[in-house]
C-alpha atoms as a PDB file:
ATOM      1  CA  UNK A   1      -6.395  -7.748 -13.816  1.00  0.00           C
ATOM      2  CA  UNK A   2      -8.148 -11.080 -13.577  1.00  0.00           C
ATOM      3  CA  UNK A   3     -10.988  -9.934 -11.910  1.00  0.00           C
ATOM      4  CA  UNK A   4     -14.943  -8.636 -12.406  1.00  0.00           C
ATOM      5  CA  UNK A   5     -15.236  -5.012 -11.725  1.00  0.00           C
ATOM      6  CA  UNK A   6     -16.968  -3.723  -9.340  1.00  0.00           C
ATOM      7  CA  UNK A   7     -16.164   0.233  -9.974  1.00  0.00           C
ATOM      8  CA  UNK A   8     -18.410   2.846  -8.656  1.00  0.00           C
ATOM      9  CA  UNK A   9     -19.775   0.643  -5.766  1.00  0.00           C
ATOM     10  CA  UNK A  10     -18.456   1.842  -2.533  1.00  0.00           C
ATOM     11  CA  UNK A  11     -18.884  -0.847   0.491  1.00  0.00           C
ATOM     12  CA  UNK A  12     -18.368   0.123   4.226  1.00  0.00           C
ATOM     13  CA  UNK A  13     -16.630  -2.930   5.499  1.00  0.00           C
ATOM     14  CA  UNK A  14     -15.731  -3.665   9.243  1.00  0.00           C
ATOM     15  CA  UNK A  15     -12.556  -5.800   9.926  1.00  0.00           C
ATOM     16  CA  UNK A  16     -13.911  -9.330   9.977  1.00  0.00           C
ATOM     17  CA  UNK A  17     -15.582  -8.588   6.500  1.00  0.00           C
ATOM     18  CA  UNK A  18     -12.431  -7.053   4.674  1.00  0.00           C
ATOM     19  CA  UNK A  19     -10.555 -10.552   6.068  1.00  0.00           C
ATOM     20  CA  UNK A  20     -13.308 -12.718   4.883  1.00  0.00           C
ATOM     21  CA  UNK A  21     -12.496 -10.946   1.252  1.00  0.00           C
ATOM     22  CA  UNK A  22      -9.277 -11.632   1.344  1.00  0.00           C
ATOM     23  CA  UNK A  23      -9.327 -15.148   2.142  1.00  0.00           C
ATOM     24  CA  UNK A  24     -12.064 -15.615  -0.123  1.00  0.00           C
ATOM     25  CA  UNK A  25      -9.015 -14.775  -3.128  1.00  0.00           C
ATOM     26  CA  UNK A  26      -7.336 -18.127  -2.013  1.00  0.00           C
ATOM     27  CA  UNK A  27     -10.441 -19.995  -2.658  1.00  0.00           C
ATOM     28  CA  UNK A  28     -11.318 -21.532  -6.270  1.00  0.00           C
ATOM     29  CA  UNK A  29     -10.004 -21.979  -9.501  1.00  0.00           C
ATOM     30  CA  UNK A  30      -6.260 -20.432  -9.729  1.00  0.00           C
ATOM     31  CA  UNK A  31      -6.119 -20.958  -5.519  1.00  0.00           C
ATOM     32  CA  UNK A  32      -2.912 -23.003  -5.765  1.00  0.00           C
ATOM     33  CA  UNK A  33      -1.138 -20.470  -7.406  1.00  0.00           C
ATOM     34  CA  UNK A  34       0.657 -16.957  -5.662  1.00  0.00           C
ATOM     35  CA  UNK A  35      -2.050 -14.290  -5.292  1.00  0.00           C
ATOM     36  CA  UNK A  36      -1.047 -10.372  -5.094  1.00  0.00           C
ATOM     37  CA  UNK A  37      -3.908  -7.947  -3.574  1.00  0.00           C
ATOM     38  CA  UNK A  38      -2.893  -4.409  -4.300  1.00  0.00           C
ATOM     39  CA  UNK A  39      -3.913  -1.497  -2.298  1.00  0.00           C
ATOM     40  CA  UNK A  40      -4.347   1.793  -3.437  1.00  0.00           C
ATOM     41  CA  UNK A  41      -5.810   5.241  -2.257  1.00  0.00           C
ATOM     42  CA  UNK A  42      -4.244   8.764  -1.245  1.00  0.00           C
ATOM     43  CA  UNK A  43      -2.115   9.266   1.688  1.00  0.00           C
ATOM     44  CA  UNK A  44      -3.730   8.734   4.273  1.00  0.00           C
ATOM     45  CA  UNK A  45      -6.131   6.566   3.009  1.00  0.00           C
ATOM     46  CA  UNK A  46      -5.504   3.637   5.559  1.00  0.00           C
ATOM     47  CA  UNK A  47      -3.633   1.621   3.486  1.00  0.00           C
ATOM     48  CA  UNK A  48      -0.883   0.523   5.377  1.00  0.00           C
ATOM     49  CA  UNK A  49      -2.916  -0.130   8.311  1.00  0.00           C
ATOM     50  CA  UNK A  50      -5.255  -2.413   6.696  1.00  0.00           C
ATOM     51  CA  UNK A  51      -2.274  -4.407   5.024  1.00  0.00           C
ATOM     52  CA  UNK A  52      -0.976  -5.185   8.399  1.00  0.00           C
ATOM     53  CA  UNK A  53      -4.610  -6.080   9.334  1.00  0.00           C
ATOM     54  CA  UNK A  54      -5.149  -8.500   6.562  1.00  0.00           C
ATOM     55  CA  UNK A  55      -1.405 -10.143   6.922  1.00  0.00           C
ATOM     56  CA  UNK A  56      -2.922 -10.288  10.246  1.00  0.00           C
ATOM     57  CA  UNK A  57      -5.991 -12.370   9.762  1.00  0.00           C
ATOM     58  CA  UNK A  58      -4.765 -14.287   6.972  1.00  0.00           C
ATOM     59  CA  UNK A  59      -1.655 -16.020   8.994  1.00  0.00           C
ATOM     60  CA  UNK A  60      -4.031 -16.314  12.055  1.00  0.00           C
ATOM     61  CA  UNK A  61      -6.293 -18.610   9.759  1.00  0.00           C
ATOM     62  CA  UNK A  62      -4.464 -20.063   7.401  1.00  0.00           C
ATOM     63  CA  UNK A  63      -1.234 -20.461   9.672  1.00  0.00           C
ATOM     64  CA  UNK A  64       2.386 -18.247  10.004  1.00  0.00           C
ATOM     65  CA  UNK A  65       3.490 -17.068   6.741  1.00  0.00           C
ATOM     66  CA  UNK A  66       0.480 -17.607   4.431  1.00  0.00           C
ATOM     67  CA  UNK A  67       0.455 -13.640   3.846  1.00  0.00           C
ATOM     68  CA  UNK A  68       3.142 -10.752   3.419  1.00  0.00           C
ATOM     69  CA  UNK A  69       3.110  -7.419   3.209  1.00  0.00           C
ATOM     70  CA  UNK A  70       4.895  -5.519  -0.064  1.00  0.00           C
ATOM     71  CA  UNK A  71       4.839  -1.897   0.859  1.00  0.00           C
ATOM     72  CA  UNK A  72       5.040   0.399  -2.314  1.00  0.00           C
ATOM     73  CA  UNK A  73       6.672   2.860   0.375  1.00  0.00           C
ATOM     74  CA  UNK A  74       9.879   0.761   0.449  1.00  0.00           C
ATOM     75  CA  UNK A  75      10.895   1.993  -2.865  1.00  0.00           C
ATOM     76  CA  UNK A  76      10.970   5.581  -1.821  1.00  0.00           C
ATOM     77  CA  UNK A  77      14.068   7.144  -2.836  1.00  0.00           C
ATOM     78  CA  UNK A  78      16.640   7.734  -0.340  1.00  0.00           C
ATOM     79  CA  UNK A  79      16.940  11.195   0.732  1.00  0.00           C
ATOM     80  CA  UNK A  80      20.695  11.285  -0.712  1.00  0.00           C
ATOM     81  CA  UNK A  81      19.035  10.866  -4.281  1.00  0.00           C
ATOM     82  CA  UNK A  82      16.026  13.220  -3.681  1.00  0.00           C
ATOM     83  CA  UNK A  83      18.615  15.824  -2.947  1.00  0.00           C
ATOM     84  CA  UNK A  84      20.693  14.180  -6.108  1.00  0.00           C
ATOM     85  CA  UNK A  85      17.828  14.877  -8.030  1.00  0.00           C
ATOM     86  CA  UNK A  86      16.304  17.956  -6.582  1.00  0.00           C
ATOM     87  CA  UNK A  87      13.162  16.405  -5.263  1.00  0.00           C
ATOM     88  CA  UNK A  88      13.377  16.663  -1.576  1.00  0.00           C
ATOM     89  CA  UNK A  89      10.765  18.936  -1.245  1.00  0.00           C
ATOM     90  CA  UNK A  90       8.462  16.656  -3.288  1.00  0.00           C
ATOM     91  CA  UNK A  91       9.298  13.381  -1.381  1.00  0.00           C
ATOM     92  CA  UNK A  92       6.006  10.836  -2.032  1.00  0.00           C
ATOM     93  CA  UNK A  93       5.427  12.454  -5.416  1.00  0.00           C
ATOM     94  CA  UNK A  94       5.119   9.644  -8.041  1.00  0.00           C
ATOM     95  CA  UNK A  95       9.266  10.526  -9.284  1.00  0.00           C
ATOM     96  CA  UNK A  96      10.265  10.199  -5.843  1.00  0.00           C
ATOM     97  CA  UNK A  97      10.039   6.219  -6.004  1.00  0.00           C
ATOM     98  CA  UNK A  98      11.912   3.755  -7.634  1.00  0.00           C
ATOM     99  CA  UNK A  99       8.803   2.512  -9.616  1.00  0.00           C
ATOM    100  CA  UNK A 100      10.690   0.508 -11.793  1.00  0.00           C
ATOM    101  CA  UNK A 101      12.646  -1.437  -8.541  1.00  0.00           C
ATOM    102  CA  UNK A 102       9.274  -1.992  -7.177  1.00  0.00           C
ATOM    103  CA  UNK A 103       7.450  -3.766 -10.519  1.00  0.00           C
ATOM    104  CA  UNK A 104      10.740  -6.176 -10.618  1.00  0.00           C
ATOM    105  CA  UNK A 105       9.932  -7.411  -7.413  1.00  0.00           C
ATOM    106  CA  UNK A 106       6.293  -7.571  -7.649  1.00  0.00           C
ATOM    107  CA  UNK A 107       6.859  -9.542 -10.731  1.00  0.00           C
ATOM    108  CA  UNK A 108       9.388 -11.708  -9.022  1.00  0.00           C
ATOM    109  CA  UNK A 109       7.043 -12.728  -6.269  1.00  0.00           C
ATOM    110  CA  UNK A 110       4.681 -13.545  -8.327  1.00  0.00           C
ATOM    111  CA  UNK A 111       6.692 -16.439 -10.295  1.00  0.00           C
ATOM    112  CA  UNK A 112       9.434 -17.509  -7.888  1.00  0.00           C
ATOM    113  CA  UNK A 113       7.957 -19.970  -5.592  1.00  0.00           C
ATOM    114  CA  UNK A 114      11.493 -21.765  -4.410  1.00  0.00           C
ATOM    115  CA  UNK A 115      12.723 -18.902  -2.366  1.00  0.00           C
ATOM    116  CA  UNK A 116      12.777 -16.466   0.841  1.00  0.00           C
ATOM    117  CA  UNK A 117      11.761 -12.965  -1.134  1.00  0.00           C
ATOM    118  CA  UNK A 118      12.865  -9.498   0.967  1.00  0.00           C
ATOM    119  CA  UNK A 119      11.139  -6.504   1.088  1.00  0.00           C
ATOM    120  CA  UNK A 120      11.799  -3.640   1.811  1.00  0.00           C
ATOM    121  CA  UNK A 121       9.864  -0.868   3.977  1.00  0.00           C
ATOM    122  CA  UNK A 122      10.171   2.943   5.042  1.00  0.00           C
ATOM    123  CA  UNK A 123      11.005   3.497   8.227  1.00  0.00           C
ATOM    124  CA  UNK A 124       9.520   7.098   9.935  1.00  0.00           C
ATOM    125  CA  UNK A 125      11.444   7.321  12.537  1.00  0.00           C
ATOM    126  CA  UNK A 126      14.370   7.116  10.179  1.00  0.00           C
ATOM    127  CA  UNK A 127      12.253   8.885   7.595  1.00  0.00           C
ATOM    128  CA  UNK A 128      14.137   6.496   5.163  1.00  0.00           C
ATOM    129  CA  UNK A 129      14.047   3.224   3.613  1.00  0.00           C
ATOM    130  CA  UNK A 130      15.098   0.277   5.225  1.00  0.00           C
ATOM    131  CA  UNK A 131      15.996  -2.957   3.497  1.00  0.00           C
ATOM    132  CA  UNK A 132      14.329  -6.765   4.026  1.00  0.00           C
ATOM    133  CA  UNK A 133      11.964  -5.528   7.070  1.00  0.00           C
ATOM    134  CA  UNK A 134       9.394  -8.590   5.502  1.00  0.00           C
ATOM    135  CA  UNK A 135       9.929 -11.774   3.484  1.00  0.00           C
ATOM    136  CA  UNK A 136       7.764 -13.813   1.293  1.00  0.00           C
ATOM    137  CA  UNK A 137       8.407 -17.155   1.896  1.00  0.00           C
ATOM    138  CA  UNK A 138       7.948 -20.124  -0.948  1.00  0.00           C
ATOM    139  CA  UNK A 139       5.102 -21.083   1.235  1.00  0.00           C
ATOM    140  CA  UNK A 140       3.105 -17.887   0.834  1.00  0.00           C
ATOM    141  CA  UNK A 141      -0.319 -17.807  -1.005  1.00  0.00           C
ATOM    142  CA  UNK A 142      -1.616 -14.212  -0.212  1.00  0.00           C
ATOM    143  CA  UNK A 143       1.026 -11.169  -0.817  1.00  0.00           C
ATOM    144  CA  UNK A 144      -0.712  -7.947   0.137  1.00  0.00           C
ATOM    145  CA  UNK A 145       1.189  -4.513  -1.280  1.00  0.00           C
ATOM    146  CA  UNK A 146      -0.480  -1.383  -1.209  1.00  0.00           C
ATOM    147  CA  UNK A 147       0.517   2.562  -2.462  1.00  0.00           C
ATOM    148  CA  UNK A 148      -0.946   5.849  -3.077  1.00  0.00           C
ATOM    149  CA  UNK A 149       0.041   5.153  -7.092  1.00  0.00           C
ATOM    150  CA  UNK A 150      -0.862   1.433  -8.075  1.00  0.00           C
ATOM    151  CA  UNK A 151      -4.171   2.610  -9.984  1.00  0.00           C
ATOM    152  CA  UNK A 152      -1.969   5.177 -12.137  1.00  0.00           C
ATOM    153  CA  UNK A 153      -2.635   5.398 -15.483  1.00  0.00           C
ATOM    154  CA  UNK A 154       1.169   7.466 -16.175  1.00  0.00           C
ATOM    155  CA  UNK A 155       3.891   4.798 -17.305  1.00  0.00           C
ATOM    156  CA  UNK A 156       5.517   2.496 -15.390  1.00  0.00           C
ATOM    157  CA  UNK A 157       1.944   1.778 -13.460  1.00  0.00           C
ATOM    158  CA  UNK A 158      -0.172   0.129 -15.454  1.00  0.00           C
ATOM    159  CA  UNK A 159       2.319  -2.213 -15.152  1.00  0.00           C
ATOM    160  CA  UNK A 160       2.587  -3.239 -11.947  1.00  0.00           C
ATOM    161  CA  UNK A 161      -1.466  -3.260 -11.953  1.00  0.00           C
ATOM    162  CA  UNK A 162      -1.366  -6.206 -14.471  1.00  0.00           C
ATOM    163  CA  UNK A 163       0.261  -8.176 -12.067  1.00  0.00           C
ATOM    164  CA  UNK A 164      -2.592  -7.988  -9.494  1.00  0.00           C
ATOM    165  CA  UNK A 165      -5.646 -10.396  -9.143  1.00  0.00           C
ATOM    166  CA  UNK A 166      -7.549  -7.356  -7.421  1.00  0.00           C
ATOM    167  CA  UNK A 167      -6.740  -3.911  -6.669  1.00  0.00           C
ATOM    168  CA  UNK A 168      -8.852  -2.483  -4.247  1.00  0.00           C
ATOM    169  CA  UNK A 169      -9.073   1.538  -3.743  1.00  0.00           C
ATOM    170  CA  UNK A 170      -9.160   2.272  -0.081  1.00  0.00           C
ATOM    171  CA  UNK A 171     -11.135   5.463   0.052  1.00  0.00           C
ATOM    172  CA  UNK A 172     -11.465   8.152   3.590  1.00  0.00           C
ATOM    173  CA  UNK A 173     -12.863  11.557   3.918  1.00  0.00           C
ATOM    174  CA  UNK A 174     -10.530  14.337   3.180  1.00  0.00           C
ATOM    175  CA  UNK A 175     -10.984  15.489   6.578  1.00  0.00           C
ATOM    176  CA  UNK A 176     -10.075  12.153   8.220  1.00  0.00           C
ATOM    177  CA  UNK A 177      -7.087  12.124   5.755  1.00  0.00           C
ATOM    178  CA  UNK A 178      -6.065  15.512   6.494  1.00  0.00           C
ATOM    179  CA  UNK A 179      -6.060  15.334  10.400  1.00  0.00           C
ATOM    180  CA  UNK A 180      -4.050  11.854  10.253  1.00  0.00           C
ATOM    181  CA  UNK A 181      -1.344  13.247   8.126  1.00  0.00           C
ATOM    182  CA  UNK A 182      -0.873  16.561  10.367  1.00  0.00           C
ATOM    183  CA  UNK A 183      -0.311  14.137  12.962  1.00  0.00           C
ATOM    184  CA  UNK A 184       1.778  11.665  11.284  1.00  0.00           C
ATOM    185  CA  UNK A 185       4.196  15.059  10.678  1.00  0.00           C
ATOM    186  CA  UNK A 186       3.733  16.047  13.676  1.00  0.00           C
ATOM    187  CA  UNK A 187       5.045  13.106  15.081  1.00  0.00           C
ATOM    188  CA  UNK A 188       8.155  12.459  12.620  1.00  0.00           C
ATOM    189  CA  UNK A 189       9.348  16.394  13.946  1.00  0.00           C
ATOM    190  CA  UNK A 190       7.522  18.698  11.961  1.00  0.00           C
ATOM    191  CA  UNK A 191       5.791  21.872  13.736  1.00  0.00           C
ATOM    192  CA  UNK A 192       2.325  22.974  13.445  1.00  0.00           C
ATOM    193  CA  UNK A 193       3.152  25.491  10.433  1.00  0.00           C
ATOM    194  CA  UNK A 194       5.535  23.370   8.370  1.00  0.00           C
ATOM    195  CA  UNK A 195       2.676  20.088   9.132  1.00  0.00           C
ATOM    196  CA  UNK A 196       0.475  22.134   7.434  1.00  0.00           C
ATOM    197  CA  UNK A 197       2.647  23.426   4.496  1.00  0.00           C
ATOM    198  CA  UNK A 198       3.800  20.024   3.497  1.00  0.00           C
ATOM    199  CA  UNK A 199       0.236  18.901   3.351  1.00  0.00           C
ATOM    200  CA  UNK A 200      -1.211  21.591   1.510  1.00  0.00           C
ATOM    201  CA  UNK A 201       1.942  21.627  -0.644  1.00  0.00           C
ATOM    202  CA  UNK A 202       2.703  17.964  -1.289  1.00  0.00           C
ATOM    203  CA  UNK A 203      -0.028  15.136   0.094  1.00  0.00           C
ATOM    204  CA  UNK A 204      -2.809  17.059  -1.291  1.00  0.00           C
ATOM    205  CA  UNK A 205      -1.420  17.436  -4.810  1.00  0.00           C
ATOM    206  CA  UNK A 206      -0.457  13.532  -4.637  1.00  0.00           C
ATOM    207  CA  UNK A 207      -3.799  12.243  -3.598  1.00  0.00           C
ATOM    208  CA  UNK A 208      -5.832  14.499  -5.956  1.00  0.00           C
ATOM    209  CA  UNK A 209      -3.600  12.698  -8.954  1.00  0.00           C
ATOM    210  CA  UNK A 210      -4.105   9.292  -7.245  1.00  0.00           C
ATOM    211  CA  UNK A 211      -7.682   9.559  -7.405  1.00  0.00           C
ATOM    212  CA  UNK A 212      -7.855  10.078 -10.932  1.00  0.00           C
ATOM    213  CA  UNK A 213      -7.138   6.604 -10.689  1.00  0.00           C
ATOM    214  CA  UNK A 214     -10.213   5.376  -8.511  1.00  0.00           C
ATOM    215  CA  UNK A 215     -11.851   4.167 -11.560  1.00  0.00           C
ATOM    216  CA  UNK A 216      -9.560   1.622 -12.688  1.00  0.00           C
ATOM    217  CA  UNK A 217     -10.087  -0.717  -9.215  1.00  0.00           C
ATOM    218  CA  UNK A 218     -11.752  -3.592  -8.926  1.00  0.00           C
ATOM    219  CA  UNK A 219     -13.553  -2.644  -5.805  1.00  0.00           C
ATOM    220  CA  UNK A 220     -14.196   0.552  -3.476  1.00  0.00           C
ATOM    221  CA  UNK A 221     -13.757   0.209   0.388  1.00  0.00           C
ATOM    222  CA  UNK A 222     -14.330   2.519   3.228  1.00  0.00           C
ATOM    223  CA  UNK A 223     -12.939   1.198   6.145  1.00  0.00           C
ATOM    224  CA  UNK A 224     -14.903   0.546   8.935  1.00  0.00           C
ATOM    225  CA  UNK A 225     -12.526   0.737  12.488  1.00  0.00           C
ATOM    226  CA  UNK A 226      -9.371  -1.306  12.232  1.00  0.00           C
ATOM    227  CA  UNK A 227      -7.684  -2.980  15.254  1.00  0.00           C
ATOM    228  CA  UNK A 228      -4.484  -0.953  16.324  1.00  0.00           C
ATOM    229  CA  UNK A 229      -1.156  -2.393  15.294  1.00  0.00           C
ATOM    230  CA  UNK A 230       0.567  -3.663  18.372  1.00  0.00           C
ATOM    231  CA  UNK A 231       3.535  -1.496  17.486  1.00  0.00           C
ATOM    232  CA  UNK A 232       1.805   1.845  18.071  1.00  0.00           C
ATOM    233  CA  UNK A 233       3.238   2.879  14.788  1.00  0.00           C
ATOM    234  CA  UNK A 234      -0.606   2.917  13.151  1.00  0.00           C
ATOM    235  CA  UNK A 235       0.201   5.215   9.722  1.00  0.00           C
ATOM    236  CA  UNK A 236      -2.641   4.559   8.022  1.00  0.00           C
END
């Protein structure tokens, strides 16, 4: 990562302040060229949500389409090959993505400048992938993707990792974590009893082996409050 470490300092950032550090990435030596902040942190971490945030404040600055968003979710297997594979009941699990799918494309934006780059996304609703729900255009200086695994130190991580000027970890109280992801199952359909089995039973496994990989960010961020998404749809 071309960046100075920060690692072990933990800042409490409000919105305008987390912008401000974005934008500052497209200042300076190297500014001309394609810049790629990653995002990592468990589920339920707020990643997501402060992706859309910085997008946000980045095209309201620097003008439409100066920042996309690169979910790592997008690459989520479909649930056709998670039952292909026998991994439906570990869906978010580091096998349950196309990690490999998700590097070529990070490694595509980062050297094709000449044309309109889709992305993919997961839908909820759907509980599925969907395909080219953003696009990075050749105009595009600031390409913001975030997931629970880009600080992993298991193969094919790393890679993806190298191709990022920062990686911040995006880091929430367990508590706060746990009570948005009840509700995010909640919502998608599950009751009380199966929310809570599917945490205990799959998010909390995944984010206790994503933060084994805390220490190989550039920076540590607890996020201050975040304006709401105007979709409602506010993961985090």
């Amino acid at each position: 990562m071309n960046a100075d470490r920060s690692t072990g300092i933990v800042t409490d950032l409000d919105a305008d302040s987390l912008a401000a550090l974005a934008l500052g990435l497209l200042r300076g030596p190297g500014s001309n060229a394609r810049t790629i902040l990653g995002l990592a942190g468990p589920p339920g971490a707020g990643k997501s949500t402060l992706a859309r945030h910085l997008v946000a404040e980045v095209d309201r600055q620097e003008g439409p389409g100066s920042a996309a968003h690169l979910p790592l979710d997008g690459f989520h297997l479909s649930a056709a090959q998670l039952d292909r594979l026998g991994l439906g009941h570990r869906k978010g699990a580091p096998g349950t993505f196309d990690a490999h799918g998700y590097i070529a494309l990070l490694r595509r934006v980062a050297t094709d400048r000449f044309q309109d780059i889709y992305v993919p996304d997961f839908d909820r609703g759907l509980d599925e992938p969907v395909a080219a729900r953003h696009v990075v255009h050749p105009h595009t200086r600031l390409v913001i993707t975030e997931g629970n695994y880009l600080a992993a130190a298991d193969h094919p991580w790393p890679e993806a990792r190298n191709l990022l000027r920062e990686l911040w970890y995006v880091e929430t109280d367990d508590d706060v974590r746990e009570a948005r992801l009840l509700d995010r199952h909640r919502t998608g359909g599950r009751d009380e009893a199966a929310a809570r089995h599917w945490v205990t039973g799959n998010d909390h496994p995944n984010g206790e082996y994503v933060k084994a990989g805390r220490a190989a960010c550039t920076r540590i961020v607890r996020v201050g409050r975040l304006p709401s998404h105007p979709n409602g749809r506010s993961v985090l």
